[in-house]
Protein backbone atom coordinates (compact mmCIF):
# COMPACT_ATOMS: atom_id res chain seq x y z
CA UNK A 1 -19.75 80.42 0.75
CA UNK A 2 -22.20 78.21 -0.73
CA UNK A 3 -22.77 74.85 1.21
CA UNK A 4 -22.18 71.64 -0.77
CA UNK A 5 -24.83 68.81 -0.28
CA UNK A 6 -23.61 66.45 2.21
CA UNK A 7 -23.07 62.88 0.56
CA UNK A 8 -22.35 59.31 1.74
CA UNK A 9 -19.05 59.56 1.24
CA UNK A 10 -17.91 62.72 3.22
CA UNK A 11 -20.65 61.15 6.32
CA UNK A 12 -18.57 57.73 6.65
CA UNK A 13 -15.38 57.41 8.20
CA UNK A 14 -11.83 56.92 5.93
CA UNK A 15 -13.06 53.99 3.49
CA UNK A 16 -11.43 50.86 3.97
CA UNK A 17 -9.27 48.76 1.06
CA UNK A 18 -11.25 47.70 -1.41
CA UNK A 19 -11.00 43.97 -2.54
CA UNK A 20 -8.80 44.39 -5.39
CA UNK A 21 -6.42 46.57 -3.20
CA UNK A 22 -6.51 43.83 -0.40
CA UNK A 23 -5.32 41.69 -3.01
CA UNK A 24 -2.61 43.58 -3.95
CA UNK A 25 -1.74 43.90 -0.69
CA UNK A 26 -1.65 40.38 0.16
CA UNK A 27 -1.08 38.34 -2.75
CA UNK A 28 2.18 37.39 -1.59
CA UNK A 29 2.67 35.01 1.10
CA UNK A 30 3.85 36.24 4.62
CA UNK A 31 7.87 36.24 4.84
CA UNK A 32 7.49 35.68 8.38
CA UNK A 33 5.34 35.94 11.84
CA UNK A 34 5.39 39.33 12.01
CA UNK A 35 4.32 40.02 8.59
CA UNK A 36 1.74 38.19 9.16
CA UNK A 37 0.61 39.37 11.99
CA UNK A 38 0.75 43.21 10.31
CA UNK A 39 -1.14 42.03 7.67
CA UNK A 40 -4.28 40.44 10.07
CA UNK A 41 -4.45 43.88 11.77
CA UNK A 42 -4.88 45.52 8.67
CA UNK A 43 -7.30 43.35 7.59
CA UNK A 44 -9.13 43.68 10.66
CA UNK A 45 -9.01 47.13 10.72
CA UNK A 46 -10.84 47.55 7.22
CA UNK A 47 -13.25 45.10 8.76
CA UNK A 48 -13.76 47.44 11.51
CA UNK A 49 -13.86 50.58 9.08
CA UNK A 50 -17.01 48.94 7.17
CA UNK A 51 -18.48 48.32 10.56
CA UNK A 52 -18.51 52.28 12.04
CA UNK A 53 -19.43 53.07 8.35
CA UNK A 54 -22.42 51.51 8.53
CA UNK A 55 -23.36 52.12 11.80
CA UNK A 56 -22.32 55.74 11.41
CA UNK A 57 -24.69 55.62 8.31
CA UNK A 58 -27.69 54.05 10.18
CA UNK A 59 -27.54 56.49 13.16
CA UNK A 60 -27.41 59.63 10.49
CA UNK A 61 -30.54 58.15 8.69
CA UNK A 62 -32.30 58.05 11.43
CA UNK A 63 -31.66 61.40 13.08
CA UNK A 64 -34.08 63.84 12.94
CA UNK A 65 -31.94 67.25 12.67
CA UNK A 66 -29.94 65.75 9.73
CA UNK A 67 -29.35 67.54 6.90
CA UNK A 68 -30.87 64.60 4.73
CA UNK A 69 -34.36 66.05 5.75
CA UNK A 70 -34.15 68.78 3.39
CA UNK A 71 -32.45 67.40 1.01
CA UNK A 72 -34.32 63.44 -0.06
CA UNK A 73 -31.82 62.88 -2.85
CA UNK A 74 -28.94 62.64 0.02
CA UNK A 75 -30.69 60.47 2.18
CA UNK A 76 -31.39 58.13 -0.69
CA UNK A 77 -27.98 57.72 -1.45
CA UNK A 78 -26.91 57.39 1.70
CA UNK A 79 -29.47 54.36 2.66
CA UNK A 80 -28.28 52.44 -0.86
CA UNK A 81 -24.35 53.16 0.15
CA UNK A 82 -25.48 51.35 3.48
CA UNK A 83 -27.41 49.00 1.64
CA UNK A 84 -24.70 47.88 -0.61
CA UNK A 85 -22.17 47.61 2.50
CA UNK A 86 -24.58 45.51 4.17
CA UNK A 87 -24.68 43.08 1.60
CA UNK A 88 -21.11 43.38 1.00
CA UNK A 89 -19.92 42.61 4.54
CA UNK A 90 -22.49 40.14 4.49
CA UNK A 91 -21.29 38.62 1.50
CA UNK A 92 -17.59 38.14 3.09
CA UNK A 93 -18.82 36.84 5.67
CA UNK A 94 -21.12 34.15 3.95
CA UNK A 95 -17.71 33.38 1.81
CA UNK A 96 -15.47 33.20 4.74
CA UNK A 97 -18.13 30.51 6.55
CA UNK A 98 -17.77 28.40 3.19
CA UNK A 99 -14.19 28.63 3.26
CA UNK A 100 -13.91 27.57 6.70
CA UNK A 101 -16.57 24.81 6.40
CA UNK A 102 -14.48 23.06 3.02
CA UNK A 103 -11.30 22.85 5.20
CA UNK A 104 -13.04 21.64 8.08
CA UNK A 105 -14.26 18.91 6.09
CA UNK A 106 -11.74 18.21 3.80
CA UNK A 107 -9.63 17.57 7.17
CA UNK A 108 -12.18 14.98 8.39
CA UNK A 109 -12.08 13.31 4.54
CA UNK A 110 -7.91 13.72 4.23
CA UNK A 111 -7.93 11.74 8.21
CA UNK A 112 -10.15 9.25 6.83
CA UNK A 113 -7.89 9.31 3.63
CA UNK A 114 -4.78 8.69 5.42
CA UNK A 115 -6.14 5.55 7.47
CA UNK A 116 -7.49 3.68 4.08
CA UNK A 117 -3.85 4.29 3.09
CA UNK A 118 -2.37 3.12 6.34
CA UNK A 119 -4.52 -0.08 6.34
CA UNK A 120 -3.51 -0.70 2.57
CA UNK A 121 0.21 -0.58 3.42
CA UNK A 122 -0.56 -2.84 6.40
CA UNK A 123 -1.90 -5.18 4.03
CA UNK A 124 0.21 -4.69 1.34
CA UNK A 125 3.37 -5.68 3.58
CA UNK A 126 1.35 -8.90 4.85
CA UNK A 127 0.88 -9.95 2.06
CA UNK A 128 4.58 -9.31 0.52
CA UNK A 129 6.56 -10.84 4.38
CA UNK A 130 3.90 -14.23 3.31
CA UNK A 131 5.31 -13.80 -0.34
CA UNK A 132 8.72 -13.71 0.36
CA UNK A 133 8.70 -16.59 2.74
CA UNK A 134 7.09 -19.19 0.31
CA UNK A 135 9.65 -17.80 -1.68
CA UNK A 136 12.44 -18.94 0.43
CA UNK A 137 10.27 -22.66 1.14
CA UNK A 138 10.45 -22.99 -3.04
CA UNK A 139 14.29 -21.89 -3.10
CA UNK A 140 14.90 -24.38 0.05
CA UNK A 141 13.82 -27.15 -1.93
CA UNK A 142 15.82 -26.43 -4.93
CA UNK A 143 18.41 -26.40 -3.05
CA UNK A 144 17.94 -29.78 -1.36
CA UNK A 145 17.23 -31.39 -4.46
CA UNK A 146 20.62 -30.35 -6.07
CA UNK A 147 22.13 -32.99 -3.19
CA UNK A 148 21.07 -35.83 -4.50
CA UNK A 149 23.35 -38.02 -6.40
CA UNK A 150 24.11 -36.99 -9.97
CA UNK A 151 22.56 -40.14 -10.95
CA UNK A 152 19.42 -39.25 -9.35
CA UNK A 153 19.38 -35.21 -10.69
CA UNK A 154 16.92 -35.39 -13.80
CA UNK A 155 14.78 -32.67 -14.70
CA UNK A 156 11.09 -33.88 -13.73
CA UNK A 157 7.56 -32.09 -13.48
CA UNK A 158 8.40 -31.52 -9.66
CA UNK A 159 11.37 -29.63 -10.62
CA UNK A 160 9.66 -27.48 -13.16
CA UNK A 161 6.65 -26.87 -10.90
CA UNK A 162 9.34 -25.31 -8.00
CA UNK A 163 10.88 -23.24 -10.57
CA UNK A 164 7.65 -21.86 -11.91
CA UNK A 165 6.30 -21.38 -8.51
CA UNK A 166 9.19 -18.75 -7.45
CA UNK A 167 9.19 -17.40 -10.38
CA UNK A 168 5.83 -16.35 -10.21
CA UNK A 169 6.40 -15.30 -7.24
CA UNK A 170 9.34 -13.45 -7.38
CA UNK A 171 7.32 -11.48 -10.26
CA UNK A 172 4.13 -11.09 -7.76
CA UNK A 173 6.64 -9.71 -4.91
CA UNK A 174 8.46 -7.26 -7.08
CA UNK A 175 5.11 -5.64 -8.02
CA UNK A 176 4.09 -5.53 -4.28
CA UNK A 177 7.41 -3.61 -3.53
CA UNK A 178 6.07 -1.41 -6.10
CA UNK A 179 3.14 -0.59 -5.03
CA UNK A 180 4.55 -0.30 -1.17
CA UNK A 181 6.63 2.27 -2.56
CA UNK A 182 3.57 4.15 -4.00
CA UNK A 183 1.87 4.11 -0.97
CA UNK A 184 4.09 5.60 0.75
CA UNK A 185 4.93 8.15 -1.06
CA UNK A 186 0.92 9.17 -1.38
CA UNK A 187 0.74 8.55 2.34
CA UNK A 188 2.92 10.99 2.55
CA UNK A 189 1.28 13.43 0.37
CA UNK A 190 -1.85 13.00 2.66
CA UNK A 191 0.51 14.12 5.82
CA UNK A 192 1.80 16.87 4.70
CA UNK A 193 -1.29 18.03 3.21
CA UNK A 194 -3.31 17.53 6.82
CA UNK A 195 0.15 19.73 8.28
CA UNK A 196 -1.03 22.35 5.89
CA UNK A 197 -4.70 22.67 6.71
CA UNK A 198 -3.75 22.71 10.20
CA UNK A 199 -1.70 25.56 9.75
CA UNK A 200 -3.57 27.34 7.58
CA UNK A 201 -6.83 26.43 9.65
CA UNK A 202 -7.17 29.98 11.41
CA UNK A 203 -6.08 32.05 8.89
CA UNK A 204 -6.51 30.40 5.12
CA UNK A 205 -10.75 32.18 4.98
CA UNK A 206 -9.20 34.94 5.57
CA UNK A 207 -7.18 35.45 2.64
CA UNK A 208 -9.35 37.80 -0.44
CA UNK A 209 -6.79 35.69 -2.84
CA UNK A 210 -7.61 32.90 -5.48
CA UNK A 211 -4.89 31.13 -2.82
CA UNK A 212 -7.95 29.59 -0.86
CA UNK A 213 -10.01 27.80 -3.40
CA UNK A 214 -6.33 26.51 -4.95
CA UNK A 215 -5.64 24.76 -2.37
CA UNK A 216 -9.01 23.40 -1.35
CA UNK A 217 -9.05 21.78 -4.51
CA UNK A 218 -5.44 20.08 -4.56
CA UNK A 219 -6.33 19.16 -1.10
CA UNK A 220 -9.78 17.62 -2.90
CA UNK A 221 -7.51 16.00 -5.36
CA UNK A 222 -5.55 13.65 -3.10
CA UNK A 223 -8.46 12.08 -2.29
CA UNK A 224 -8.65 10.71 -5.60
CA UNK A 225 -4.97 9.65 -5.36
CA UNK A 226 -5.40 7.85 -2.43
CA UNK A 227 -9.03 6.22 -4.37
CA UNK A 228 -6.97 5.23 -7.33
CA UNK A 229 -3.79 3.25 -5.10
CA UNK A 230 -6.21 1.83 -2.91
CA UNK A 231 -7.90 -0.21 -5.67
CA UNK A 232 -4.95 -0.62 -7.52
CA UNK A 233 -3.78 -2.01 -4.29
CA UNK A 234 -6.37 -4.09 -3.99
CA UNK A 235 -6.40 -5.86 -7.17
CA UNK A 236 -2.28 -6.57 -6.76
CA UNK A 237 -3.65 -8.10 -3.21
CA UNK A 238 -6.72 -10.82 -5.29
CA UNK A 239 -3.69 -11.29 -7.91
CA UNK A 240 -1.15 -12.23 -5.65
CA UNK A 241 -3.52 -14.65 -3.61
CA UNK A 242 -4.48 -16.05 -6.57
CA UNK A 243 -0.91 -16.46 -7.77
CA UNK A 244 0.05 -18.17 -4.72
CA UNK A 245 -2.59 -20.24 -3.83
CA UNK A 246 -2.18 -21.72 -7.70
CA UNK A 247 1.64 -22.53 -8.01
CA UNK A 248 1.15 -23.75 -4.16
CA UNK A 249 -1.51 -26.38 -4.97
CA UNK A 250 0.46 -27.26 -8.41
CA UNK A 251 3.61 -27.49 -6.33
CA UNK A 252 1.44 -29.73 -3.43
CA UNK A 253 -0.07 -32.08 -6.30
CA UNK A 254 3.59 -32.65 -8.03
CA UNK A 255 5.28 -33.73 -4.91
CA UNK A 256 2.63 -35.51 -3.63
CA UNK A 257 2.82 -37.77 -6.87
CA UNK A 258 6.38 -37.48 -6.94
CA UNK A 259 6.59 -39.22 -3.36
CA UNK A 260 3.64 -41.48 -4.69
CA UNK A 261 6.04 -42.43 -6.97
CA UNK A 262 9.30 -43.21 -5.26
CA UNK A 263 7.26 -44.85 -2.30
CA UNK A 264 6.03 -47.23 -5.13
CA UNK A 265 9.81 -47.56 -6.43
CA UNK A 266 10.52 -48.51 -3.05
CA UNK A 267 8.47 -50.70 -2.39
CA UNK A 268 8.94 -52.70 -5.53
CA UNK A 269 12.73 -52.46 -5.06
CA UNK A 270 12.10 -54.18 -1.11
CA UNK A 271 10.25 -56.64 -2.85
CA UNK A 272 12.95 -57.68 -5.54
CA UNK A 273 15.33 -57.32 -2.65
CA UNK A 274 13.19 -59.63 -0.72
CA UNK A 275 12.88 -62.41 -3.69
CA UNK A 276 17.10 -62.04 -3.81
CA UNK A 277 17.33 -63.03 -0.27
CA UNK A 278 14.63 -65.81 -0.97
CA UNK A 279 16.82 -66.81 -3.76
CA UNK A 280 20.14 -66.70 -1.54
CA UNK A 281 19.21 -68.37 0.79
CA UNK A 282 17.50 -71.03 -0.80
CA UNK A 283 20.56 -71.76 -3.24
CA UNK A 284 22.81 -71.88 -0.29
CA UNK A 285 20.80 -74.64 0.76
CA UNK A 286 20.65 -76.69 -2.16
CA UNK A 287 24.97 -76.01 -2.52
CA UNK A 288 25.18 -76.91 1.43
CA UNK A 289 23.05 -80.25 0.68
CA UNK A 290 24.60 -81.11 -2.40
CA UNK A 291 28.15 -80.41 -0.41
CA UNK A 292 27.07 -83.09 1.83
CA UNK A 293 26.27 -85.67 -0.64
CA UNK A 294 29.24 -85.36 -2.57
CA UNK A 295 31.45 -85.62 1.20
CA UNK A 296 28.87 -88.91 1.68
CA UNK A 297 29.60 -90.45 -1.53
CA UNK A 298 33.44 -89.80 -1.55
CA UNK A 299 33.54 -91.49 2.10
CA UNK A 300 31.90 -94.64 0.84
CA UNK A 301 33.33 -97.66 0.96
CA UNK A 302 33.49 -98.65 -2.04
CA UNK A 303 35.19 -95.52 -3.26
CA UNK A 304 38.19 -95.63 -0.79
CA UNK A 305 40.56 -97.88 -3.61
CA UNK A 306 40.40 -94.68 -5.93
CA UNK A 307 41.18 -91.97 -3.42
CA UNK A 308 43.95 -91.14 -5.12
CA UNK A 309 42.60 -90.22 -8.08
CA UNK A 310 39.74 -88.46 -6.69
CA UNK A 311 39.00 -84.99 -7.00
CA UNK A 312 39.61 -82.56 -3.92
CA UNK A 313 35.86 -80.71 -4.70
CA UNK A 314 36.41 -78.21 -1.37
CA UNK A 315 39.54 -77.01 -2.59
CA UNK A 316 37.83 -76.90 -6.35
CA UNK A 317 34.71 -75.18 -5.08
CA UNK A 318 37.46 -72.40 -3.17
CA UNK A 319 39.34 -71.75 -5.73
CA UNK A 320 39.17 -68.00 -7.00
């Protein structure tokens, strides 16, 4: 029986799955623990097949009673089949190091990611609680100046500046609620993104599935998420200080005249008030003296013969 040459193939030990058939074999995801755990071993095992392979290939290359001595064509082959799985084990390798250095890092940029957002909230919620309560100062005094007499309840520029203030206000707040909402929502995005790189930490390089790169780059994609709410964030914040310190400073200068104003009114109304007591008093003076001459001159003498026909002035000055 005639001897057939001896090749690379029949030398090695059972071949392990190729990457295409590891990919068939694991393109779904695990149903549960022990699936997964049956589909590690087998993917170790190949791992360990390429390893005896090639070692198995080395130590037949080098051996001197080998069959590849008389026969160069065989030993050629053999040294490029051990070549090849060299460079293909060192390949995997190389890929699994990349694919373990991306999550690494995209787990220190998604930590880093989820504090900006934290921080932006924090702000964003400052900046609504001081909203909302110069809202309620700016209702307050609507409220107080609806008790003042009806005589006294005219529209004025202080009026229209409180109005406008928590309006614009109102209208600042709403759009901070708004954004709150958004930021939470992307906040948690970024946690349940970190949950998944932590559980896929051990085991995601390991997959031979387009899987890993996926979700490397929707991981990479939040980032830009939380980017884009941050500054939107931040230009609500300069808009809403700049709202409020406005319609604050309008609503400062208005009342400040208005008091201005009705101090002035005062002041001039103590003053005419102060003339009318002047006046009062000094007339009931002059009424008291005159009083007394006209007593003097009816108890004269010579004015006793016509007492009778005299007229009674208290009882004329009394009457109603």
């Amino acid at each position: 029986m005639e001897e057939r040459p001896a090749t690379a193939s029949s030398l090695m030990c059972p071949s392990p799955l190729s990457a295409a058939s590891w990919s068939e074999a694991f393109a779904d995801a695990p149903a549960d623990q022990a699936v997964w755990e049956a589909r590690t071993d087998s993917y170790l095992g190949s791992v360990r097949q390429l390893r005896r392979a090639l070692l198995q290939s080395k130590l037949d290359g080098t051996a001197g009673s080998s069959p590849w001595e008389s026969r160069g064509g065989s030993r050629v082959l053999c040294k490029l089949s051990a070549t090849a799985l060299e460079d293909r084990l060192k390949r995997r390798i190389a890929k699994e190091r990349r694919i373990a250095e991306s999550l690494a890092d995209l787990m220190d940029i998604m930590e880093q990611a989820k504090f900006q957002a934290r921080e932006t909230l924090l702000s964003l919620k400052r900046s609504c609680g001081g909203l909302w309560a110069a809202i309620n100062v700016a209702e307050k005094r609507i409220e107080l100046r609806k008790e003042r007499p009806a005589q006294e309840q005219v529209p004025d520029y202080f009026q229209e500046a409180l109005e406008q203030e928590r309006s614009s206000l109102r209208s600042v707040h709403q759009g901070l609620l708004k954004l709150i909402t958004e930021g939470e929502e992307v906040k948690g995005r970024v946690s349940d993104a970190i949950s998944l790189m932590i559980q896929n930490k051990l085991t995601l390089h390991l997959d031979r599935t387009p899987r890993p790169y996926e979700f490397l780059s929707t991981v990479a994609s939040l980032e830009e998420v939380v980017l884009q709410f941050c500054r939107a964030a931040e230009a609500a914040l300069r808009e809403a200080e700049t709202v409020s310190d406005r319609t604050r400073r309008r609503t400062v200068a208005t009342m400040k005249q208005r008091i201005a104003e009705l101090v002035e009114i005062r002041r001039r109304l103590e003053r005419e008030i102060s003339h009318n007591h002047s006046a009062i008093v000094e007339s009931e003076y002059h009424a008291e003296k005159m009083r007394r001459q006209i007593a003097e001159q009816r108890n004269a003498p010579e004015n006793q013969g016509s007492e009778a026909e005299s007229v009674d002035l208290d009882a004329f000055y009394s009457r109603e």
